[in-house]
N, C-alpha and C. Protein backbone atom coordinates (compact mmCIF):
# COMPACT_ATOMS: atom_id res chain seq x y z
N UNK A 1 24.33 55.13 21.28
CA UNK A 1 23.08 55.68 21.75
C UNK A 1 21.96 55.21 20.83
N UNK A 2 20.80 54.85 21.91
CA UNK A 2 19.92 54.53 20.70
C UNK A 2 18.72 56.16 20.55
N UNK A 3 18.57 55.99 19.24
CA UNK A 3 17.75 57.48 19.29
C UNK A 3 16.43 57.03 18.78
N UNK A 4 15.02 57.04 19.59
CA UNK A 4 13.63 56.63 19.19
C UNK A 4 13.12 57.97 18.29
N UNK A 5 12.01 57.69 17.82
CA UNK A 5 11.36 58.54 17.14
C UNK A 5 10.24 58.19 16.94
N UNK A 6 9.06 58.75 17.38
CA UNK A 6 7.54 58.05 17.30
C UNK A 6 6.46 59.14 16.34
N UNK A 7 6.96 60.09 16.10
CA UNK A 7 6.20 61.24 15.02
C UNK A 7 6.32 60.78 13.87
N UNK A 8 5.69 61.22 13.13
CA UNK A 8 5.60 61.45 11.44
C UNK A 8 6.51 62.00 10.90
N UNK A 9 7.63 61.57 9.84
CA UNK A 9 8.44 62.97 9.33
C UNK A 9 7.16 64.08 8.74
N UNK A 10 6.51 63.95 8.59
CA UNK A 10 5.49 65.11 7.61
C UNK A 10 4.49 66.08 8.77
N UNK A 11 4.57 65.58 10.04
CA UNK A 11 3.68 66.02 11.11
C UNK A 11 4.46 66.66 12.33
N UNK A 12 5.70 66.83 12.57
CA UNK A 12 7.08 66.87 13.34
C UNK A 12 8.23 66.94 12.60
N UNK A 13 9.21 68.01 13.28
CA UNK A 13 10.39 67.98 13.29
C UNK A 13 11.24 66.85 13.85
N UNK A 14 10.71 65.95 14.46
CA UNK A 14 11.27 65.00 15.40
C UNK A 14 12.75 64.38 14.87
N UNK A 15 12.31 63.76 13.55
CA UNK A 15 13.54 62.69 12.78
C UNK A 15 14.37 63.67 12.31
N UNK A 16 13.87 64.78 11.43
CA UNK A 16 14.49 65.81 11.09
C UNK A 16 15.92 66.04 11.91
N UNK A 17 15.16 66.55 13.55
CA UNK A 17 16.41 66.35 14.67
C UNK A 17 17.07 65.47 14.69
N UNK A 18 16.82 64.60 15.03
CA UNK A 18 17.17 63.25 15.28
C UNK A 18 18.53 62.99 14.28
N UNK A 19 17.97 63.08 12.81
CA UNK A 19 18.81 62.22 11.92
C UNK A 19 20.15 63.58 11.65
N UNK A 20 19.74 65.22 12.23
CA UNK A 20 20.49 66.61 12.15
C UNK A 20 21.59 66.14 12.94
N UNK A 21 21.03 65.75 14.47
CA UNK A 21 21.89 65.93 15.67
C UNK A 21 22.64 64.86 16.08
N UNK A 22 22.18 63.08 15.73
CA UNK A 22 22.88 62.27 16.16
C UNK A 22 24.04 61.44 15.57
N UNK A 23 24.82 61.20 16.17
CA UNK A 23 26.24 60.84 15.61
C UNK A 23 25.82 59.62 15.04
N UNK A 24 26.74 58.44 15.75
CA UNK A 24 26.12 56.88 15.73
C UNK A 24 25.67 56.59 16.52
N UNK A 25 25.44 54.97 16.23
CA UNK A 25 24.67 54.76 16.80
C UNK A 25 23.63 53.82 16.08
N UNK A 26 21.95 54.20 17.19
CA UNK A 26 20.96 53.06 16.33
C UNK A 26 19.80 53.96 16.57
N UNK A 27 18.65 53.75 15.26
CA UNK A 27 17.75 54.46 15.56
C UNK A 27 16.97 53.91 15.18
N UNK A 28 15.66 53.91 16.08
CA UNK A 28 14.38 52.97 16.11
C UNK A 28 13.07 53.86 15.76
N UNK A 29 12.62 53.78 14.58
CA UNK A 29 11.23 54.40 14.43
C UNK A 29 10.06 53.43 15.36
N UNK A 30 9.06 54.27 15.65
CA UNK A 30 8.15 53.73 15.98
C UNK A 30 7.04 54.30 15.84
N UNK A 31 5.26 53.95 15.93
CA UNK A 31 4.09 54.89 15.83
C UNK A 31 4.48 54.94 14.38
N UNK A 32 3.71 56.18 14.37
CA UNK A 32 3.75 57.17 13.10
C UNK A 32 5.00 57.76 12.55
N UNK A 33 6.19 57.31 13.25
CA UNK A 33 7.69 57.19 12.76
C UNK A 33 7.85 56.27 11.55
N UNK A 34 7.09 55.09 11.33
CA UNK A 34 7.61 54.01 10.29
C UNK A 34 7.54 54.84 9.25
N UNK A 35 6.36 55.76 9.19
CA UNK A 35 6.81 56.15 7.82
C UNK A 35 7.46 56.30 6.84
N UNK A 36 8.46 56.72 7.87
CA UNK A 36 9.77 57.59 7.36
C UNK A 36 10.75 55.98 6.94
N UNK A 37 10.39 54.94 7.48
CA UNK A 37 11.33 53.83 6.77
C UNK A 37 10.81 53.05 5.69
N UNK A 38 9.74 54.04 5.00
CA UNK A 38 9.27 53.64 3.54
C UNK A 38 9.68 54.14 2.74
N UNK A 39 9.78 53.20 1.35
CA UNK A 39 10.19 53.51 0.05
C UNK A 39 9.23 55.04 -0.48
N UNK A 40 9.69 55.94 -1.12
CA UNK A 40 8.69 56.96 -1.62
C UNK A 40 8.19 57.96 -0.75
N UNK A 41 8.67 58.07 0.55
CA UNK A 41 8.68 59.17 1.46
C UNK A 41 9.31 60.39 1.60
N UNK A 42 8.68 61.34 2.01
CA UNK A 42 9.58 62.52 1.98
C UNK A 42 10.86 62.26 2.59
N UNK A 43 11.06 61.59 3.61
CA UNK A 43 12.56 61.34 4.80
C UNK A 43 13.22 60.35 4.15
N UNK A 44 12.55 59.89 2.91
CA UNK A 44 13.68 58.83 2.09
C UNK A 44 15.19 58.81 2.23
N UNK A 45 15.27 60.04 1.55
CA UNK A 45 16.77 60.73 1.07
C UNK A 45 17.21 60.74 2.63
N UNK A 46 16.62 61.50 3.44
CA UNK A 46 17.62 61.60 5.04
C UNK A 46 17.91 60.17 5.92
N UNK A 47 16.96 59.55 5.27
CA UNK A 47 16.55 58.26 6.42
C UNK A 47 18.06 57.24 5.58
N UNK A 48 18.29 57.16 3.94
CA UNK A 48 19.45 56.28 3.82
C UNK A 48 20.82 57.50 3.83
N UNK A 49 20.87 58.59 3.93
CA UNK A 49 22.05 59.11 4.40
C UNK A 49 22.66 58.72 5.50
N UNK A 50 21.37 58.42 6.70
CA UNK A 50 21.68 58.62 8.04
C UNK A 50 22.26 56.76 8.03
N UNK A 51 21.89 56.18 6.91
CA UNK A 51 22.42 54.33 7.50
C UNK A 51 23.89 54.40 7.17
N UNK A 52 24.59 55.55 6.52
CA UNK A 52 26.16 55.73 6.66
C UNK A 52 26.43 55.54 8.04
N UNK A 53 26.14 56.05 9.21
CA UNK A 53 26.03 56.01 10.53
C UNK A 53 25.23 55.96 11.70
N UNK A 54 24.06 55.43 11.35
CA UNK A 54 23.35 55.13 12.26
C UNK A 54 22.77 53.43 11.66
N UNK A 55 22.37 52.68 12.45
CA UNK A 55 21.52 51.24 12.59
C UNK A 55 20.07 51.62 12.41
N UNK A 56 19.28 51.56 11.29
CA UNK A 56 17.84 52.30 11.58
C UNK A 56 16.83 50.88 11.84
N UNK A 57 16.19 50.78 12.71
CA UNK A 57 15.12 49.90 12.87
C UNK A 57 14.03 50.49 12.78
N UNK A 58 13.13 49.65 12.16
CA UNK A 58 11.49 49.80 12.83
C UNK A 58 10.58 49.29 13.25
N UNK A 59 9.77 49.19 13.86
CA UNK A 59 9.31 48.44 14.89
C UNK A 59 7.87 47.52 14.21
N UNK A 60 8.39 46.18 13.24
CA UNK A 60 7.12 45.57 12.79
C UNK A 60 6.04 45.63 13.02
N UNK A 61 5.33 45.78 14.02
CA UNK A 61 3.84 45.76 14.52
C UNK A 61 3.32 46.94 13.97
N UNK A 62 4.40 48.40 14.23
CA UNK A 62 3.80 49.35 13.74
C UNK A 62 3.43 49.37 12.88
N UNK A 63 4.55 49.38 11.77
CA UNK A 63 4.70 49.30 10.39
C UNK A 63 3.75 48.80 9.72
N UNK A 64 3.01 47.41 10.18
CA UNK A 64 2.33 46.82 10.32
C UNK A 64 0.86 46.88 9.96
N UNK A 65 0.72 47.93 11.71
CA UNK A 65 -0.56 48.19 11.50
C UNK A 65 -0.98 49.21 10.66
N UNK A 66 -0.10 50.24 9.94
CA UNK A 66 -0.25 51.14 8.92
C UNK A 66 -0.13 50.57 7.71
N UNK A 67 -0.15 49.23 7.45
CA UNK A 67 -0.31 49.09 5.88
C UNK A 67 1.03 49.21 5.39
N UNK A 68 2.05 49.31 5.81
CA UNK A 68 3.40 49.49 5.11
C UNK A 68 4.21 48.62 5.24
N UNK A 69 3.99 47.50 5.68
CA UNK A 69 5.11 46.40 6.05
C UNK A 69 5.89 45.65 4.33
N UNK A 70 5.16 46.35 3.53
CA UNK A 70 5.67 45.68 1.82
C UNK A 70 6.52 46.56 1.10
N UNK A 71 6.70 47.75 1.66
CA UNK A 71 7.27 49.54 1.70
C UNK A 71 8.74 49.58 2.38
N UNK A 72 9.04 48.91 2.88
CA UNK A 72 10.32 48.91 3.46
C UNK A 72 11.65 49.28 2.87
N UNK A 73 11.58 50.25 2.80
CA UNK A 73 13.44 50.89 2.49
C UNK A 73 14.35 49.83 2.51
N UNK A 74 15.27 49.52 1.69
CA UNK A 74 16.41 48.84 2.15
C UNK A 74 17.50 49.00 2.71
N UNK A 75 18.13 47.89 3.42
CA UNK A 75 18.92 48.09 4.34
C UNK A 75 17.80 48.32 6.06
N UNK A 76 16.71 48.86 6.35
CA UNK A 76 16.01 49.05 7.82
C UNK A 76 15.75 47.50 8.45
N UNK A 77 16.24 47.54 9.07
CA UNK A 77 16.03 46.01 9.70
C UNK A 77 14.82 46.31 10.46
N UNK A 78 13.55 45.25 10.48
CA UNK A 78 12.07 45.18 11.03
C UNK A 78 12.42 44.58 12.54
N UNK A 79 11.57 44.84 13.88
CA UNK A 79 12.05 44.28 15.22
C UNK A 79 10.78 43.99 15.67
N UNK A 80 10.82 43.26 16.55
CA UNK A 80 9.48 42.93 17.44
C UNK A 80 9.17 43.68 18.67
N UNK A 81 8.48 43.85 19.26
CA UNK A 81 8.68 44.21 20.61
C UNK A 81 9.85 43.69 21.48
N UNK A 82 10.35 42.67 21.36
CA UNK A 82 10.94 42.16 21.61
C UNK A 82 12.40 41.86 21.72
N UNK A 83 11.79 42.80 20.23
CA UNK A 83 13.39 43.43 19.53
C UNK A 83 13.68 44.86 20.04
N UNK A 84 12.70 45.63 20.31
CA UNK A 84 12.63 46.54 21.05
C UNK A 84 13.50 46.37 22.14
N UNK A 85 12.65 45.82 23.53
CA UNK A 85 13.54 45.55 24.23
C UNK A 85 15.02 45.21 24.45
N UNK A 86 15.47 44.47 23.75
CA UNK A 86 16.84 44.13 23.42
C UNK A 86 17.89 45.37 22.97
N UNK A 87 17.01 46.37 21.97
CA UNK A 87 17.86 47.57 21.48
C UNK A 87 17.64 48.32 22.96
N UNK A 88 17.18 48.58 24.06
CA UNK A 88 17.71 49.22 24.87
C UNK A 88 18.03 48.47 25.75
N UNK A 89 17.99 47.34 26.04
CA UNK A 89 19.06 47.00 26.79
C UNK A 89 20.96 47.01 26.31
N UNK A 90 20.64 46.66 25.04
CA UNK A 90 21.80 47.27 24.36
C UNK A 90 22.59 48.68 24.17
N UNK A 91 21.26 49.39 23.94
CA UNK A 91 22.34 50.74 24.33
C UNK A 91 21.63 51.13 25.60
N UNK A 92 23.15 51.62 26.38
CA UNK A 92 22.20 51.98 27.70
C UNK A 92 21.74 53.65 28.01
N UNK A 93 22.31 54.16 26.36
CA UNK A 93 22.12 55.83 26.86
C UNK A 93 20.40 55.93 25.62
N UNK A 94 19.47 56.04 25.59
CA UNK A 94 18.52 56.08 24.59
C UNK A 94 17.95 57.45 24.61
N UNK A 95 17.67 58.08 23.55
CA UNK A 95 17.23 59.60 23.52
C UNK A 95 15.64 59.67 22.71
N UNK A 96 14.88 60.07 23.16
CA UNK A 96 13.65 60.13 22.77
C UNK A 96 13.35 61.23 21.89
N UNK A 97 12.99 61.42 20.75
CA UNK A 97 12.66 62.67 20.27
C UNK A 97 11.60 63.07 19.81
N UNK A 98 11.10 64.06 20.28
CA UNK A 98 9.43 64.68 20.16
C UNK A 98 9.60 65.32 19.90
């Protein structure tokens, strides 16, 4: 399953859920989600627990346009739109969390 996430960890429960409730899998930040796949963030600690079992992406452009593309956690692999696309055609069950 892929599990999106487009909130803020600091503004939403969203990832919180997300990283609580989902098994494996792959999970794609996006928006105001990249945050959370920066070095020095509050969701630090949850965001590399969760790469024991989940695939975490985030979506370059975002990341991007917030100034954080040099911030990158290790291990989060960066995607394009493009790459986007591909992660749901890949998984075909995807869960949105708001």
């Amino acid at each position: 399953m892929l599990h999106i996430v487009n909130k803020s960890p600091t503004a939403a429960p969203a990832l919180e859920s997300a990283l609580r409730l989902s098994g494996s899998g792959a999970l794609l930040l996006i928006e105001d989600a990249v945050y959370a796949a920066t070095r020095g963030n509050p969701a630090e600690a949850g965001i590399r627990e969760a790469q024991a079992r989940l695939k975490v992406y985030v979506l370059a452009p975002d990341l991007e346009a917030r100034g954080m593309a040099d911030r990158v956690t290790d291990g989060i692999t960066l995607v394009d739109y493009e790459g986007f696309v591909d992660l749901v055609v890949e998984h075909p069950n995807c869960q949105t969390w708001l």
